[in-house]
Protein backbone atom coordinates (compact mmCIF):
# COMPACT_ATOMS: atom_id res chain seq x y z
CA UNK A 1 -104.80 36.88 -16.73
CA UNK A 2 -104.03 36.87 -20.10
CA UNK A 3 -101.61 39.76 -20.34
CA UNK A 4 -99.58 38.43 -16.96
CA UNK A 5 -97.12 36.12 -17.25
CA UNK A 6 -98.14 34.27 -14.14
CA UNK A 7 -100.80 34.19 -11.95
CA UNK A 8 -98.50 35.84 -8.55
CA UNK A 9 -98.06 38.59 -10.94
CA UNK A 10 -102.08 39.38 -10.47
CA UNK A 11 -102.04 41.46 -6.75
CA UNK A 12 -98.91 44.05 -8.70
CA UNK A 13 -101.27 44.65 -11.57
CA UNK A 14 -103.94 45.08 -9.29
CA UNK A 15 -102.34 47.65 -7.30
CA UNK A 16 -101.32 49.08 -10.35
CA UNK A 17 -104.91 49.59 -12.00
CA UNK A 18 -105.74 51.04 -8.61
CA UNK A 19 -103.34 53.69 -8.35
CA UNK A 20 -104.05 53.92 -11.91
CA UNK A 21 -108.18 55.28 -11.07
CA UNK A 22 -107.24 56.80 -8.44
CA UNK A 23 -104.17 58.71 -8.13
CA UNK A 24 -103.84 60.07 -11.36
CA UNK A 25 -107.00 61.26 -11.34
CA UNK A 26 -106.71 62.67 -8.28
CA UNK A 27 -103.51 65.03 -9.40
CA UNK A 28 -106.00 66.27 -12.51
CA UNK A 29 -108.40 66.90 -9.79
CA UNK A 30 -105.91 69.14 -8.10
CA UNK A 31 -104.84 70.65 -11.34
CA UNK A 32 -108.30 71.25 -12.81
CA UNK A 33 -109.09 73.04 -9.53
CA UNK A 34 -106.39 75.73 -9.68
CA UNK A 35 -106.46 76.50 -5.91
CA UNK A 36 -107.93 73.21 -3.80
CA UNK A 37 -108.39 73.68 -0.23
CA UNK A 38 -106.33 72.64 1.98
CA UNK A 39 -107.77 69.27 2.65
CA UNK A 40 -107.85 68.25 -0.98
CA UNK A 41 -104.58 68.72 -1.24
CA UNK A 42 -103.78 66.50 2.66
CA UNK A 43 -106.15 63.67 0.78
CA UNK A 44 -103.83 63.42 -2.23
CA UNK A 45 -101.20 63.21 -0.32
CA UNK A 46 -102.36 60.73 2.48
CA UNK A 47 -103.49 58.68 -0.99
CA UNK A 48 -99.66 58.73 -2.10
CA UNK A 49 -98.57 57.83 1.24
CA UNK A 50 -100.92 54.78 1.43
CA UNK A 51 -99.94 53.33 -1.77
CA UNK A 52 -95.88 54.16 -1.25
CA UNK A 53 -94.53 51.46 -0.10
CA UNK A 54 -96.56 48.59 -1.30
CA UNK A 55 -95.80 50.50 -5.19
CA UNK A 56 -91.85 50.20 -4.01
CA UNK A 57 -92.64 46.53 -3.63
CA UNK A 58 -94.38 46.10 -6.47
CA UNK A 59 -91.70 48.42 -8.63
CA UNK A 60 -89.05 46.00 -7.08
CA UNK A 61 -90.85 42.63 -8.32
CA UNK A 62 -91.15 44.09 -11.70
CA UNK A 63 -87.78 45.17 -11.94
CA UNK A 64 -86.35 41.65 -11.15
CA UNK A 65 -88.81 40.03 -13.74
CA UNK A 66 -91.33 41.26 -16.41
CA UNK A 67 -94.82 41.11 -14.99
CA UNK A 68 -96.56 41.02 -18.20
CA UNK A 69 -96.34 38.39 -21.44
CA UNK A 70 -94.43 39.08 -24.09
CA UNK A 71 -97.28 40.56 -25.65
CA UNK A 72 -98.01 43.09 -23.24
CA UNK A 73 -94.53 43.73 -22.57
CA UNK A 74 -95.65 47.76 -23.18
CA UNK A 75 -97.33 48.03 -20.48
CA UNK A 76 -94.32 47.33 -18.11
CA UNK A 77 -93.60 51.16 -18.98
CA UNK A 78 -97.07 52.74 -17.40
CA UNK A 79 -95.82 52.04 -13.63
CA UNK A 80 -92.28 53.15 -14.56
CA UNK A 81 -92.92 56.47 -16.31
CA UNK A 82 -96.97 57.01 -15.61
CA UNK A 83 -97.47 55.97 -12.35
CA UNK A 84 -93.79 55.91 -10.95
CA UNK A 85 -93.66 60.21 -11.24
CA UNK A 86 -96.58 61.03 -8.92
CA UNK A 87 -95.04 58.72 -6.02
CA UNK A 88 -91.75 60.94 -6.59
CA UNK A 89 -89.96 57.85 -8.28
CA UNK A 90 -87.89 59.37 -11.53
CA UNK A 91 -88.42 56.96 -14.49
CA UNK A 92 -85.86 54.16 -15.02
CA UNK A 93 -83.81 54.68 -12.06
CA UNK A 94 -85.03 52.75 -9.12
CA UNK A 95 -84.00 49.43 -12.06
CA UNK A 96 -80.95 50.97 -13.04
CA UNK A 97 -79.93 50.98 -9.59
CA UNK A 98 -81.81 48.14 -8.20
CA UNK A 99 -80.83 45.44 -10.83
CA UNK A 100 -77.56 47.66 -12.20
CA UNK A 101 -76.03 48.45 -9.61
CA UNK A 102 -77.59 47.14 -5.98
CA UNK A 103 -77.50 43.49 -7.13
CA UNK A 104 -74.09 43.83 -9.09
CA UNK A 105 -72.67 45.39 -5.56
CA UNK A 106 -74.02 42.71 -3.05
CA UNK A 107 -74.57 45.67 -0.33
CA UNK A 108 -70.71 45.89 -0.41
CA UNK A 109 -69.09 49.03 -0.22
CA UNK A 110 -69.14 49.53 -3.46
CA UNK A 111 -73.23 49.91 -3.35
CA UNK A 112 -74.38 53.18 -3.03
CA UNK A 113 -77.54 52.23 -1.08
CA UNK A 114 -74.99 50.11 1.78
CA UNK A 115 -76.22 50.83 5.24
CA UNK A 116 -72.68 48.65 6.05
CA UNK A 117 -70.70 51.74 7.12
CA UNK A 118 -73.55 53.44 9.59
CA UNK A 119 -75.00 52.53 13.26
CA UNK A 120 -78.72 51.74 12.37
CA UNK A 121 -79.21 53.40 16.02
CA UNK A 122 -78.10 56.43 15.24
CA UNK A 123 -80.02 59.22 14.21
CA UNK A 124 -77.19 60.90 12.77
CA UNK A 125 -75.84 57.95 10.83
CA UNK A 126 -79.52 57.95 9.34
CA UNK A 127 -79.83 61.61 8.47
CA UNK A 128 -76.46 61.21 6.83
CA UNK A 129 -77.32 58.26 4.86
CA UNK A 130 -81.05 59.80 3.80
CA UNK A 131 -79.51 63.33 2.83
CA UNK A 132 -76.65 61.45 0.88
CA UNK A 133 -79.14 58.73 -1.19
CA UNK A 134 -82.23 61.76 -1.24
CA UNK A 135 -79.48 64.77 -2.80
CA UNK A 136 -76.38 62.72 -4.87
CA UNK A 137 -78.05 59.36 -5.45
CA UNK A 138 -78.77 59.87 -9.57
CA UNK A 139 -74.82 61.76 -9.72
CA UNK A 140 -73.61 58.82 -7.72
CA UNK A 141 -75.49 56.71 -10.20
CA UNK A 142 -74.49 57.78 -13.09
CA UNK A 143 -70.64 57.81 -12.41
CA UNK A 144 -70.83 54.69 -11.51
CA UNK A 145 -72.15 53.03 -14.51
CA UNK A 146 -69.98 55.29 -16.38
CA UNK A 147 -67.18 54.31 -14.87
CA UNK A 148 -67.91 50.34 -15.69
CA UNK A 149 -68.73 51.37 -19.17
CA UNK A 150 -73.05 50.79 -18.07
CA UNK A 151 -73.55 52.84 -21.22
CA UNK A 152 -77.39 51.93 -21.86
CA UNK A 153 -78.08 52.09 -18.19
CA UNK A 154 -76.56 55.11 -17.92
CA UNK A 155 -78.19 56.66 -20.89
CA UNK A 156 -81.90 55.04 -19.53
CA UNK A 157 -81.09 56.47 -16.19
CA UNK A 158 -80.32 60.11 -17.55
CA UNK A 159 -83.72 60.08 -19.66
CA UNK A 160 -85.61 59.24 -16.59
CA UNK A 161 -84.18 61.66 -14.33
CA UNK A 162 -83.88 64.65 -17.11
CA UNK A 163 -87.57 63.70 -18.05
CA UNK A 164 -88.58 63.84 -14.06
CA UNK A 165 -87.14 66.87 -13.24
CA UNK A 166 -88.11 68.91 -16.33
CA UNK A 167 -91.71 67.94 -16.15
CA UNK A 168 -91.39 69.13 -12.50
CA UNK A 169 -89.96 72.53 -13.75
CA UNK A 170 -92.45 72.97 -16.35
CA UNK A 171 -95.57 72.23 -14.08
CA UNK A 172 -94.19 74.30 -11.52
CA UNK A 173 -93.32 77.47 -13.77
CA UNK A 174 -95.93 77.26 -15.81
CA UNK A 175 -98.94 75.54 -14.35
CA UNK A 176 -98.93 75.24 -10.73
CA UNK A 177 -96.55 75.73 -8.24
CA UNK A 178 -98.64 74.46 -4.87
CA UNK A 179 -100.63 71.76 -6.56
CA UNK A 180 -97.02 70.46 -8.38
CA UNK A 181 -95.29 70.69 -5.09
CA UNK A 182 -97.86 68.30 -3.63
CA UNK A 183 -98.51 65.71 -6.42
């Protein structure tokens, strides 16, 4: 307790230590093996899928308030650019467009993430609005702090997703191209 700020912080940090001993070391499992079987690789990913949304929760408390004290502040970082990565989250920008953007927008138009425009009953609507946020969200993003002068955002954003991506690149090149596709 003494590195949370309050005591309703405890069940994020919790989840957080478990993905912590278990999914991470489940990817250097994967890794370390070269060429898992099959199933391996089905039992990472049923892992990621178990812990997805209740980590999207958890990101989205922690980006509305800091879930450590002051003097753990640091550790604010691991679920953002440790943890964040293997549940396909790019560092930085779920905040930057939660909190920058989102909030600032009121699920107007001018949000990016507005469902205000589509039929929730219509499969189209939602393939259109899931290709749209999945392919153009970051470019979307990012002009859109630049053009309200967002500057650090912006810049915080673009280190996250350049960060993401070329890690991707590199462990796909030059490590492993199945196991890196899965984790």
């Amino acid at each position: 307790m003494r590195v949370l700020r309050e005591e309703r912080d405890l069940p994020v940090a919790r989840l957080w230590l478990i993905m912590t001993s278990t999914i991470l070391p489940s990817a250097a499992l994967l890794y370390a093996l070269g060429r898992p079987s099959w199933w391996l690789l089905a039992a990472h990913f049923a892992l990621v899928i178990y812990f997805f949304a209740p980590f999207i929760l958890a990101i989205h408390v922690s980006s509305h308030r800091q879930v450590f004290s002051p003097r753990f502040r640091w550790l604010q970082q691991i679920p953002v650019w440790v943890i964040g990565p293997f549940m396909g989250q790019s560092p930085e920008t779920y905040r930057v467009h939660h909190m920058g953007m989102h909030h600032a927008e009121g699920n107007m138009p001018e949000d990016l993430s507005s469902t205000m425009a589509y039929q929730r009953d219509r499969l189209t609507h939602f393939l259109h609005y899931y290709l749209r946020f999945f392919l153009f969200a970051p470019i979307e993003l990012g002009l859109y702090h630049a053009r309200r002068g967002h500057w650090r955002m912006l810049r915080q954003m673009l280190i996250g997703e350049l960060s993401y991506f070329a890690a991707i690149v590199l462990l796909f090149v030059f490590v492993n191209p199945l196991v890196t596709g899965v984790v």
